[in-house]
C-alpha atoms as a PDB file:
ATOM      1  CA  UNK A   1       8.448  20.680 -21.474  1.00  0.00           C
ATOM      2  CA  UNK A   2       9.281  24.428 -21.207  1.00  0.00           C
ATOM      3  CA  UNK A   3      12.366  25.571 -19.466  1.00  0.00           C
ATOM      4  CA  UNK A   4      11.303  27.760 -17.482  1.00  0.00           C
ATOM      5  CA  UNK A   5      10.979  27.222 -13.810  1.00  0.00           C
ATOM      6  CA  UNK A   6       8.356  24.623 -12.908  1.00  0.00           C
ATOM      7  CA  UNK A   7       5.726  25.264 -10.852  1.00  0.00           C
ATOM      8  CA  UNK A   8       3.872  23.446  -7.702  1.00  0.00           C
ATOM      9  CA  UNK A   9       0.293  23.951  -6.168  1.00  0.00           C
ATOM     10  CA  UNK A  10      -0.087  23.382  -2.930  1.00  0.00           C
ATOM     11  CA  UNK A  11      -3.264  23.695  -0.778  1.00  0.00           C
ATOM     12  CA  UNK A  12      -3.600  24.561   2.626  1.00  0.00           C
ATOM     13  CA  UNK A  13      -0.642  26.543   3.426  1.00  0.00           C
ATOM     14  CA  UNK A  14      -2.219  29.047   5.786  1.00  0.00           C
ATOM     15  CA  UNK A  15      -0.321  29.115   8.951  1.00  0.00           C
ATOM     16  CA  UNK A  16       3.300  29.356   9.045  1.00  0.00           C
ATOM     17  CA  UNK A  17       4.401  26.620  11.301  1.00  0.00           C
ATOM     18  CA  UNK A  18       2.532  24.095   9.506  1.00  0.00           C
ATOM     19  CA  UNK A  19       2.712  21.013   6.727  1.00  0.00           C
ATOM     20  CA  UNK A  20       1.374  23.582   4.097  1.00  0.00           C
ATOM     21  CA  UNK A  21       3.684  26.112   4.527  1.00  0.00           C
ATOM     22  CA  UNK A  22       6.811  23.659   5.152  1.00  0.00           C
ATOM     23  CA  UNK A  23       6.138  22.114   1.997  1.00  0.00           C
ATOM     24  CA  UNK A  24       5.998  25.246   0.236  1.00  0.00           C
ATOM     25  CA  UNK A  25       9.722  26.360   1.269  1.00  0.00           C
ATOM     26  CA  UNK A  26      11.129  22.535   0.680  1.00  0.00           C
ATOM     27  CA  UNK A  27       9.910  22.244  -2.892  1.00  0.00           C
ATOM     28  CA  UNK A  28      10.754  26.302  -3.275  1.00  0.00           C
ATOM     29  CA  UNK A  29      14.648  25.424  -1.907  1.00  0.00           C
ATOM     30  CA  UNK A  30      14.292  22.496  -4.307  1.00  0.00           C
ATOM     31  CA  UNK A  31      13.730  25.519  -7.250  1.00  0.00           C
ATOM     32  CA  UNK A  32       9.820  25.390  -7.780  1.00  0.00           C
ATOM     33  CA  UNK A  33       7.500  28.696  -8.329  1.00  0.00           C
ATOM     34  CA  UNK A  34       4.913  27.907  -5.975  1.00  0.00           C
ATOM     35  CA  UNK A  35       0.992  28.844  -5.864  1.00  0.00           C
ATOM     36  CA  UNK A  36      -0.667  27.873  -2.586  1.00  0.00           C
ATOM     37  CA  UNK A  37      -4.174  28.259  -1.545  1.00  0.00           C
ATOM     38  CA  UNK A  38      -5.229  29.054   2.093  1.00  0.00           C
ATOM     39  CA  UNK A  39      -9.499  29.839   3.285  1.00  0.00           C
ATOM     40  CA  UNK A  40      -9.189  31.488   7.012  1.00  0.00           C
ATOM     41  CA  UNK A  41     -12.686  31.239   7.447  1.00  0.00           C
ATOM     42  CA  UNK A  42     -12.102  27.952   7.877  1.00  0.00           C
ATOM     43  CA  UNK A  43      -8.637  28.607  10.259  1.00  0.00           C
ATOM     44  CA  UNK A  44     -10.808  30.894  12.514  1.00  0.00           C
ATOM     45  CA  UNK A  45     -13.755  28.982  12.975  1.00  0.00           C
ATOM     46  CA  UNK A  46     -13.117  25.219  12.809  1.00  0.00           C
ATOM     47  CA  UNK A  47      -8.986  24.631  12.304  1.00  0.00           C
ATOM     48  CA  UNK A  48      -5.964  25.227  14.610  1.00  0.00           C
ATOM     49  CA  UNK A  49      -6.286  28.712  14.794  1.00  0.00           C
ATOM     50  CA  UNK A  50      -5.868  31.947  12.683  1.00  0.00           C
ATOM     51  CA  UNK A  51      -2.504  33.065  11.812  1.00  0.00           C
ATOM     52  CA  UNK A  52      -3.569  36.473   9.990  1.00  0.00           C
ATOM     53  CA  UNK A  53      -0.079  37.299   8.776  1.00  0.00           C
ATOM     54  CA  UNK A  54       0.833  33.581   7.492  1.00  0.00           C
ATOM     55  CA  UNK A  55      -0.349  33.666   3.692  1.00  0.00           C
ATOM     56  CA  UNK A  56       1.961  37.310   3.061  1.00  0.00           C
ATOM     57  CA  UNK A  57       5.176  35.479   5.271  1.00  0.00           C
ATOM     58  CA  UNK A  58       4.460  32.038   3.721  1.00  0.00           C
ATOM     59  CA  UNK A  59       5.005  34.150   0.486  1.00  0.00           C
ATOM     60  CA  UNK A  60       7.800  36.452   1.196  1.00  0.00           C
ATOM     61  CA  UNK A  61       9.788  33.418   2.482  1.00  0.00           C
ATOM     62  CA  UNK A  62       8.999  31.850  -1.441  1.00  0.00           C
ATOM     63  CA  UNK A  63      10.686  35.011  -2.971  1.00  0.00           C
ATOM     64  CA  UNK A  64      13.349  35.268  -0.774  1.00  0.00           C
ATOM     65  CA  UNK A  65      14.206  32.359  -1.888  1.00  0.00           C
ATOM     66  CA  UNK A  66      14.092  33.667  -5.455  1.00  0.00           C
ATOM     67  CA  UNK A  67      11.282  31.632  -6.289  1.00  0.00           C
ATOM     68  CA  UNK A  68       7.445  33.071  -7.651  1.00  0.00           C
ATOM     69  CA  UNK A  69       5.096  32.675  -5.540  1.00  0.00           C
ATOM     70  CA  UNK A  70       1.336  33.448  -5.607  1.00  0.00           C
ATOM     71  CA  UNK A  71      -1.490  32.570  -2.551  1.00  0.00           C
ATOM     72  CA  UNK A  72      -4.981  32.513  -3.220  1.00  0.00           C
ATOM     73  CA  UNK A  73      -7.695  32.155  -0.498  1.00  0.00           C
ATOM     74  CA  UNK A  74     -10.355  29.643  -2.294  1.00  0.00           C
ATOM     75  CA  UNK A  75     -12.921  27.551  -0.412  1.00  0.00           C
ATOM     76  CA  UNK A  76     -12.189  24.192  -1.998  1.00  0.00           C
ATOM     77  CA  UNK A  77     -15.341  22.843  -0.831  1.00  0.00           C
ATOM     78  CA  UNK A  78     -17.256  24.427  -3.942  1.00  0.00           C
ATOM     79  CA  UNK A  79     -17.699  22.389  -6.706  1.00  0.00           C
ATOM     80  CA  UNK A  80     -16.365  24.859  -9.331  1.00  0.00           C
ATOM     81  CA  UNK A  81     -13.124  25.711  -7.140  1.00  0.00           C
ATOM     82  CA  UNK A  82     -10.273  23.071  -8.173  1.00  0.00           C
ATOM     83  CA  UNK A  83     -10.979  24.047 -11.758  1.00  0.00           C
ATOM     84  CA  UNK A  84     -10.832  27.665 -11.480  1.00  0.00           C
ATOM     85  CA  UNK A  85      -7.567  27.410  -8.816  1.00  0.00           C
ATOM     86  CA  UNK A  86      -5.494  25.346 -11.945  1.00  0.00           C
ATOM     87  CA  UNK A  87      -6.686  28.013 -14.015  1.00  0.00           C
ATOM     88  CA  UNK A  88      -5.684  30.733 -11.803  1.00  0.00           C
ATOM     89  CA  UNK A  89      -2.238  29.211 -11.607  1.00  0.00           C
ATOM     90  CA  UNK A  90      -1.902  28.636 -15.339  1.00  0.00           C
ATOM     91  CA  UNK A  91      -2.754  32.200 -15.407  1.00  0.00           C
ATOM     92  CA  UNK A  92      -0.567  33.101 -12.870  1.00  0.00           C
ATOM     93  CA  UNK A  93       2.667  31.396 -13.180  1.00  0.00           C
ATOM     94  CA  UNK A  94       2.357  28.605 -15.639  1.00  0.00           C
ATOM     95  CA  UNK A  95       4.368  25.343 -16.144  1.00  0.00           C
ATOM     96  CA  UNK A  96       2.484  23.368 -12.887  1.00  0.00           C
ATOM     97  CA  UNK A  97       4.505  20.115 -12.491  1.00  0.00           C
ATOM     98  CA  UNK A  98       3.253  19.423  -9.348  1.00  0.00           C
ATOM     99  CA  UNK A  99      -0.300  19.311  -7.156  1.00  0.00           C
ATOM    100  CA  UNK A 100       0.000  18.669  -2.906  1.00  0.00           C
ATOM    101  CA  UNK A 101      -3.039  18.153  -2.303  1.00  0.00           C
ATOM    102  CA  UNK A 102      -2.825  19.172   1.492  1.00  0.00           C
ATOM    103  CA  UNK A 103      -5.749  21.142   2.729  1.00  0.00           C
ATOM    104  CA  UNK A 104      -7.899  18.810   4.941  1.00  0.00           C
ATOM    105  CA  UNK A 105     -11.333  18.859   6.786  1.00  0.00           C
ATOM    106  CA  UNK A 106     -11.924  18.009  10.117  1.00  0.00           C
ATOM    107  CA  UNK A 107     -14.114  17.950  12.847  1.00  0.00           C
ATOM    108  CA  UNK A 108     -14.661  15.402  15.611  1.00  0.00           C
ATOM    109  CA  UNK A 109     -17.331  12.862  14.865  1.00  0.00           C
ATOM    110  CA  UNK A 110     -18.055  10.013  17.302  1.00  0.00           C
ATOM    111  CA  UNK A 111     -20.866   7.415  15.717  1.00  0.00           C
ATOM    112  CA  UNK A 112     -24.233   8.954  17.505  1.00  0.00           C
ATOM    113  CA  UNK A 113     -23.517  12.222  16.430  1.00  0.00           C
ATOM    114  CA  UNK A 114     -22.511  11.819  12.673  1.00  0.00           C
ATOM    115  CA  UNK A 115     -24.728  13.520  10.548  1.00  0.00           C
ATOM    116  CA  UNK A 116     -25.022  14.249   6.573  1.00  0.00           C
ATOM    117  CA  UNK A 117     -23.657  18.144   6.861  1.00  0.00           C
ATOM    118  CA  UNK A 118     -19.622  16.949   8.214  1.00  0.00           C
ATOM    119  CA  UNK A 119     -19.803  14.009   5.497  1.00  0.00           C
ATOM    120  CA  UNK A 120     -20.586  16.216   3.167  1.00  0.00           C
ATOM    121  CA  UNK A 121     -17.970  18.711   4.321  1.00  0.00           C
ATOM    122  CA  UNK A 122     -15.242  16.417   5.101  1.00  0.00           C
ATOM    123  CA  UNK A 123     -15.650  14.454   1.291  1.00  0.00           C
ATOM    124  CA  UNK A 124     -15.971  18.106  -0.326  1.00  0.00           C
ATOM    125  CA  UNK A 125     -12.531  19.127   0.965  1.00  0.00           C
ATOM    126  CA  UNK A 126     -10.723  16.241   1.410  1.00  0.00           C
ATOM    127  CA  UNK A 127     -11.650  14.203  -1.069  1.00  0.00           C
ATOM    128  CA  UNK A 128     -13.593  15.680  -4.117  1.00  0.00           C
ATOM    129  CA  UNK A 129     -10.968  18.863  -4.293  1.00  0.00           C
ATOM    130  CA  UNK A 130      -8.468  16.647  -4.233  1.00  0.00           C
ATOM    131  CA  UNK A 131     -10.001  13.876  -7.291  1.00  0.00           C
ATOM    132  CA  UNK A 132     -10.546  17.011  -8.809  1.00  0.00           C
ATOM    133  CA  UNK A 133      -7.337  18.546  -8.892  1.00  0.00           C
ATOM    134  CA  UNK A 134      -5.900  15.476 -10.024  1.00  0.00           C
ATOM    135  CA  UNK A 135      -7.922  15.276 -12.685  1.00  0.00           C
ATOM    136  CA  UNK A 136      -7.793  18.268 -14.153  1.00  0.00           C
ATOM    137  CA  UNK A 137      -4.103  18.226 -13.806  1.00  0.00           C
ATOM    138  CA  UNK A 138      -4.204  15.058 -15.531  1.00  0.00           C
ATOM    139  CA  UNK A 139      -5.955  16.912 -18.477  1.00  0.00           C
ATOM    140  CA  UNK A 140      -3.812  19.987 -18.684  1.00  0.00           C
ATOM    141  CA  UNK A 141      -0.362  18.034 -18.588  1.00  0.00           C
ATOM    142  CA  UNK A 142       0.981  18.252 -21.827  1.00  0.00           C
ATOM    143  CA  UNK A 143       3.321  14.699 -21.871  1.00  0.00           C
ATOM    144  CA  UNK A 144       6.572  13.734 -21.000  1.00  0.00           C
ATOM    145  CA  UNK A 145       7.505  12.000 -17.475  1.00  0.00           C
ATOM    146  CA  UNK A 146       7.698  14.406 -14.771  1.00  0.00           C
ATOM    147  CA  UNK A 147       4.175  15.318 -13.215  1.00  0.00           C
ATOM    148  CA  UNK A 148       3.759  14.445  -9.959  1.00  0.00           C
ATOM    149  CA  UNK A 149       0.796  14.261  -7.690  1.00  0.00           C
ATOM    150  CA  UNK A 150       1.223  14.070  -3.703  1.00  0.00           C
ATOM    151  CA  UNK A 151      -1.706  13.749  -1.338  1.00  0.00           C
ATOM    152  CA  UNK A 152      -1.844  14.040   2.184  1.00  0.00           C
ATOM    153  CA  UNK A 153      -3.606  11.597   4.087  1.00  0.00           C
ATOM    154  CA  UNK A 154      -3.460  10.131   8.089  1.00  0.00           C
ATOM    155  CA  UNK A 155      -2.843   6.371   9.839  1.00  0.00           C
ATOM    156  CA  UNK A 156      -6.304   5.859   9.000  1.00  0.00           C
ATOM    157  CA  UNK A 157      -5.800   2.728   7.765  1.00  0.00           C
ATOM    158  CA  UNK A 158      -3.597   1.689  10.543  1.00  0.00           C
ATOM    159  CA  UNK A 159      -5.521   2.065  13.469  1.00  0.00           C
ATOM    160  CA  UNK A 160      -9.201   2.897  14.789  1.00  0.00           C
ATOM    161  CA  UNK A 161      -9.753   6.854  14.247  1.00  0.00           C
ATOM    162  CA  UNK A 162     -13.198   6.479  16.171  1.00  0.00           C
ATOM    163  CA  UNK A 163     -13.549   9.957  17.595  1.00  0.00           C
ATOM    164  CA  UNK A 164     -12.870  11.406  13.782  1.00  0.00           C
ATOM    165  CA  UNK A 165     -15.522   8.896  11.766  1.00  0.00           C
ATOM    166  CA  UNK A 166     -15.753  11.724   8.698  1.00  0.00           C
ATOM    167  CA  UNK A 167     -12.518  12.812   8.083  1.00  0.00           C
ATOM    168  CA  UNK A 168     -11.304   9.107   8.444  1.00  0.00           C
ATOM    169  CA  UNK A 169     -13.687   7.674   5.983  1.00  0.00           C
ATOM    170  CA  UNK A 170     -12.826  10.754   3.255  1.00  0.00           C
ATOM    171  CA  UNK A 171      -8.888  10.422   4.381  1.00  0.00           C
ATOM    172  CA  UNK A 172      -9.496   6.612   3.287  1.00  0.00           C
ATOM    173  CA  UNK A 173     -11.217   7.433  -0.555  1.00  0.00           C
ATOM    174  CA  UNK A 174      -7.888   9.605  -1.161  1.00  0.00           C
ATOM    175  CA  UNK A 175      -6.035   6.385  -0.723  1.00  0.00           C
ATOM    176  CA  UNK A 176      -7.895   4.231  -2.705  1.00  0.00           C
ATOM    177  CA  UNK A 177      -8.303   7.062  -5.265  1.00  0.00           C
ATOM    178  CA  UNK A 178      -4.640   7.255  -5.104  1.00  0.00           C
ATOM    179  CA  UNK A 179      -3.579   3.290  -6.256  1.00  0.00           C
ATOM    180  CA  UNK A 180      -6.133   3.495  -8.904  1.00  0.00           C
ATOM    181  CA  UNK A 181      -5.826   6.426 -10.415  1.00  0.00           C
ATOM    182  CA  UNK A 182      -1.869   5.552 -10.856  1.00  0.00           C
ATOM    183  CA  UNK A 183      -2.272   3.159 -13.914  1.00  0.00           C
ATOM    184  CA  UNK A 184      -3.588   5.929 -15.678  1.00  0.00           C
ATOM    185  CA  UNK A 185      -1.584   8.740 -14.799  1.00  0.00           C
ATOM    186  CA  UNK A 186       1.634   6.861 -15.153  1.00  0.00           C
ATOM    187  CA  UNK A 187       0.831   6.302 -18.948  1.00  0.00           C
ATOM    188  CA  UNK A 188       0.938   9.916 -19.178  1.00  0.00           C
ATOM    189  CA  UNK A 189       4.067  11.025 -17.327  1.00  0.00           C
ATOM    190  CA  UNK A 190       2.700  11.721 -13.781  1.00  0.00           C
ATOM    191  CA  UNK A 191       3.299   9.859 -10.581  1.00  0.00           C
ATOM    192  CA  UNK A 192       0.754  10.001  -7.626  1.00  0.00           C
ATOM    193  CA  UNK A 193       1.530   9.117  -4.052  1.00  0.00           C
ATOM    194  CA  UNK A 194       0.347   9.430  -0.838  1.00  0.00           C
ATOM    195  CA  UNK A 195       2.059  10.659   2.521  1.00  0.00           C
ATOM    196  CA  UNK A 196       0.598  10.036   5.774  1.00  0.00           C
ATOM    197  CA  UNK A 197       2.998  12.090   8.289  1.00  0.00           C
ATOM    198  CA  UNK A 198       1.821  10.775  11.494  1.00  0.00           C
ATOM    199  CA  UNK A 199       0.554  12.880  14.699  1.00  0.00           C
ATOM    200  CA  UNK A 200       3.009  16.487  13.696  1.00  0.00           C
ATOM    201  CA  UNK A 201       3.746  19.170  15.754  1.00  0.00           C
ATOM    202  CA  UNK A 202       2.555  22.134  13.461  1.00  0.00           C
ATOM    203  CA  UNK A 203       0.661  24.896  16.062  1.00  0.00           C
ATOM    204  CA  UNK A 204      -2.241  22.793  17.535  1.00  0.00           C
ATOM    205  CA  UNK A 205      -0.762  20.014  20.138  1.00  0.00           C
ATOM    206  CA  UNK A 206      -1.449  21.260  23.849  1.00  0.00           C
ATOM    207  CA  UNK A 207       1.862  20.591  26.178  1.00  0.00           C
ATOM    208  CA  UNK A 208      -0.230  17.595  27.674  1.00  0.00           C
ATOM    209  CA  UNK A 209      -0.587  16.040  24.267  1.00  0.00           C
ATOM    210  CA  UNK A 210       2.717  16.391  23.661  1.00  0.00           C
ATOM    211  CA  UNK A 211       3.750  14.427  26.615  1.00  0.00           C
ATOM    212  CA  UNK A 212       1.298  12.058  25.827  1.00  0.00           C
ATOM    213  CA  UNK A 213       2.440  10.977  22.549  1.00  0.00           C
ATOM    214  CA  UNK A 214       6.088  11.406  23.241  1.00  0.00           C
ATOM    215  CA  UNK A 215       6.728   7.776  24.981  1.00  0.00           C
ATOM    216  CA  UNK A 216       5.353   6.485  21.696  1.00  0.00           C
ATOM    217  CA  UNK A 217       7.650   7.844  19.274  1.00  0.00           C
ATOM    218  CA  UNK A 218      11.129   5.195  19.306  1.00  0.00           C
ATOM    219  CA  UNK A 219      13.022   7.651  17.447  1.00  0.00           C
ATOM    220  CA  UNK A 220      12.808  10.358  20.914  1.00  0.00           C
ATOM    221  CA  UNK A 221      10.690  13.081  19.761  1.00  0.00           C
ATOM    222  CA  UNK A 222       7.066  13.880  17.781  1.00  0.00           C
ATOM    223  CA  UNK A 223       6.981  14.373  14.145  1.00  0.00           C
ATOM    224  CA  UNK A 224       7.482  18.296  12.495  1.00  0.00           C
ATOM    225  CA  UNK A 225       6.154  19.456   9.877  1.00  0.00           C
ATOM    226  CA  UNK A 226      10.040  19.957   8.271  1.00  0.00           C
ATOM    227  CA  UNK A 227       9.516  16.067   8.157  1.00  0.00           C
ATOM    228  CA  UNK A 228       7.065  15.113   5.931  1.00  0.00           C
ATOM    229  CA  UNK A 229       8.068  18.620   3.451  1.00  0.00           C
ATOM    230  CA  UNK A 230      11.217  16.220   2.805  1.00  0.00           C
ATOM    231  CA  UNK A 231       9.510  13.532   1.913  1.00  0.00           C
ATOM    232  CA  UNK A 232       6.866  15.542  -0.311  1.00  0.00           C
ATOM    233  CA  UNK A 233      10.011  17.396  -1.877  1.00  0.00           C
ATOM    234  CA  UNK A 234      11.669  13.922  -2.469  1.00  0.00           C
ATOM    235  CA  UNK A 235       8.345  12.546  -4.541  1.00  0.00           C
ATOM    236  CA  UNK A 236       8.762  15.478  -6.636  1.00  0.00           C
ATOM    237  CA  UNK A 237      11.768  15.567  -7.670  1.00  0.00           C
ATOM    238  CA  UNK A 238      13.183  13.369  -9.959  1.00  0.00           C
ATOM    239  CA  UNK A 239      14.837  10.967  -7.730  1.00  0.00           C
ATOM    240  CA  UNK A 240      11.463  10.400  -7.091  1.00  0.00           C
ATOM    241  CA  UNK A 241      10.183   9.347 -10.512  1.00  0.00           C
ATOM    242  CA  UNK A 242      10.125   5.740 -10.088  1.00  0.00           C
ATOM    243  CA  UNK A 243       7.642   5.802  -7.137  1.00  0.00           C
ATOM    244  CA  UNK A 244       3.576   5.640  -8.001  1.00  0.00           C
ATOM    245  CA  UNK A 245       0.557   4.256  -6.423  1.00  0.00           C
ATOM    246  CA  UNK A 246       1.882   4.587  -2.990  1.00  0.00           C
ATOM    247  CA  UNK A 247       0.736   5.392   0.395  1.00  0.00           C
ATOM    248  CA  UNK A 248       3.617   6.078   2.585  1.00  0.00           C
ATOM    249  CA  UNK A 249       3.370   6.066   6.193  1.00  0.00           C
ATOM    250  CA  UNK A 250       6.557   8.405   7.462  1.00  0.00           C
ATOM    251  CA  UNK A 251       5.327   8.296  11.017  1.00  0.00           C
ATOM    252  CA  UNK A 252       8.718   8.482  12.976  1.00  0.00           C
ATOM    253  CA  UNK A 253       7.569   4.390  14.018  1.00  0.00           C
ATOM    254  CA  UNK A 254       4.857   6.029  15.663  1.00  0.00           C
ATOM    255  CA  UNK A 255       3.308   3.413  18.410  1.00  0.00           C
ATOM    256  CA  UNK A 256      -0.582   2.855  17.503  1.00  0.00           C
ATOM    257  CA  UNK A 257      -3.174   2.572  20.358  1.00  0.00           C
ATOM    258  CA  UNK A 258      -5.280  -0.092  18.538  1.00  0.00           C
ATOM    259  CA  UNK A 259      -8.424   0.251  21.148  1.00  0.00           C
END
């Protein structure tokens, strides 16, 4: 491996309260160059809101940290996008160590409404960018232990999600995808996990929500986005190493409704 800095890729770091952009400053304290993507077509029509200023802070935060840092606004719901965004990086800053695969889909989709457009859209984003990234990481890693590959994913697997049938069911293929694809990647150098954070404060809980979930968090208080970027920047690092095939559930001991 080269010595110079290492580099992470992290997707969907568009608003500056959020996981995305928490993760970003964790694994840039932690001494990372970082590349993150953002798409605010997506943030102004069907996310938590447009935060127009976010990419340029996310990356002047980066820097002033004495870190690179590029953002790049890619729709990672077209097929050609993962490959071109690792080759943008490569371009850009070189030496990628590490893929979050963070940006996520999602729409509410109760049973007599689900249709084939938010499948589609929810497995595009959530789960084929994501196979894809790993893959093509995979290919470009040149050897040696140290790769890492972390992908955000929800309590799916816990609990009935039946008001969000889409992104559940595409949340649930990046955690099978995840314990298969570890075999393979560990023969190679890379470890892949995944990190379910549990319901997180990051811009888009209403006050009533808030109190609504609170009495179901033991340790006193809902989840922040400073939270799971600890976790993500421990699975990177190399205290991390010995950790593969894993879906984590750092949920605070979140209380489940089970319906």
């Amino acid at each position: 491996m080269s010595d110079r800095p290492r580099t992470a890729l992290v997707t969907g770091a568009s608003r500056r309260e959020a996981i995305g952009a928490a993760i970003c400053r964790a694994l840039a304290a932690d001494g990372f160059d970082i590349a993150f993507t953002h798409w605010r077509a997506y943030d102004r029509d069907e996310g938590s809101g447009l935060d127009p200023g976010g990419p340029g802070v996310i990356q002047a935060e980066i820097e002033a940290l004495g870190r690179r840092a590029i953002a790049l606004e890619v729709d990672l719901g077209e097929p050609a996008a993962p490959e071109c965004l690792l080759d943008w990086v490569d371009t850009g800053l070189g030496n990628l160590a590490v893929v979050v695969n963070n940006a996520a889909y999602s729409t509410r989709d109760l049973l007599d409404a689900l249709d084939a457009a938010s499948l589609d859209a929810h497995y595009a984003v959530n789960f084929r960018a994501t196979a894809l990234l790993t893959s093509g990481f995979a290919r470009r890693w040149p050897g040696g232990q140290g790769g890492r590959v972390i992908n955000l994913t929800s309590g799916q697997s816990l609990g009935p999600m039946p008001d969000e049938l889409a992104y559940v069911a595409s949340k649930g293929a990046i955690e099978a995808f995840t314990l298969s694809a570890s075999p393979s990647l560990a023969r190679i150098g890379i470890t892949i996990n995944a990190v379910d954070p549990g319901p997180t404060d990051s811009g888009w809980m209403s006050d009533d929500f808030k109190r609504e979930l609170a009495p179901r968090f033991p340790l006193g208080r809902i989840g922040k986005p400073e939270d799971v970027a600890r976790l993500v920047a421990f699975l990177a690092s190399e205290a991390g190493g010995w950790i593969t095939g894993q879906v984590i559930h750092s949920e605070g001991g979140f209380i489940r409704d089970r319906g």
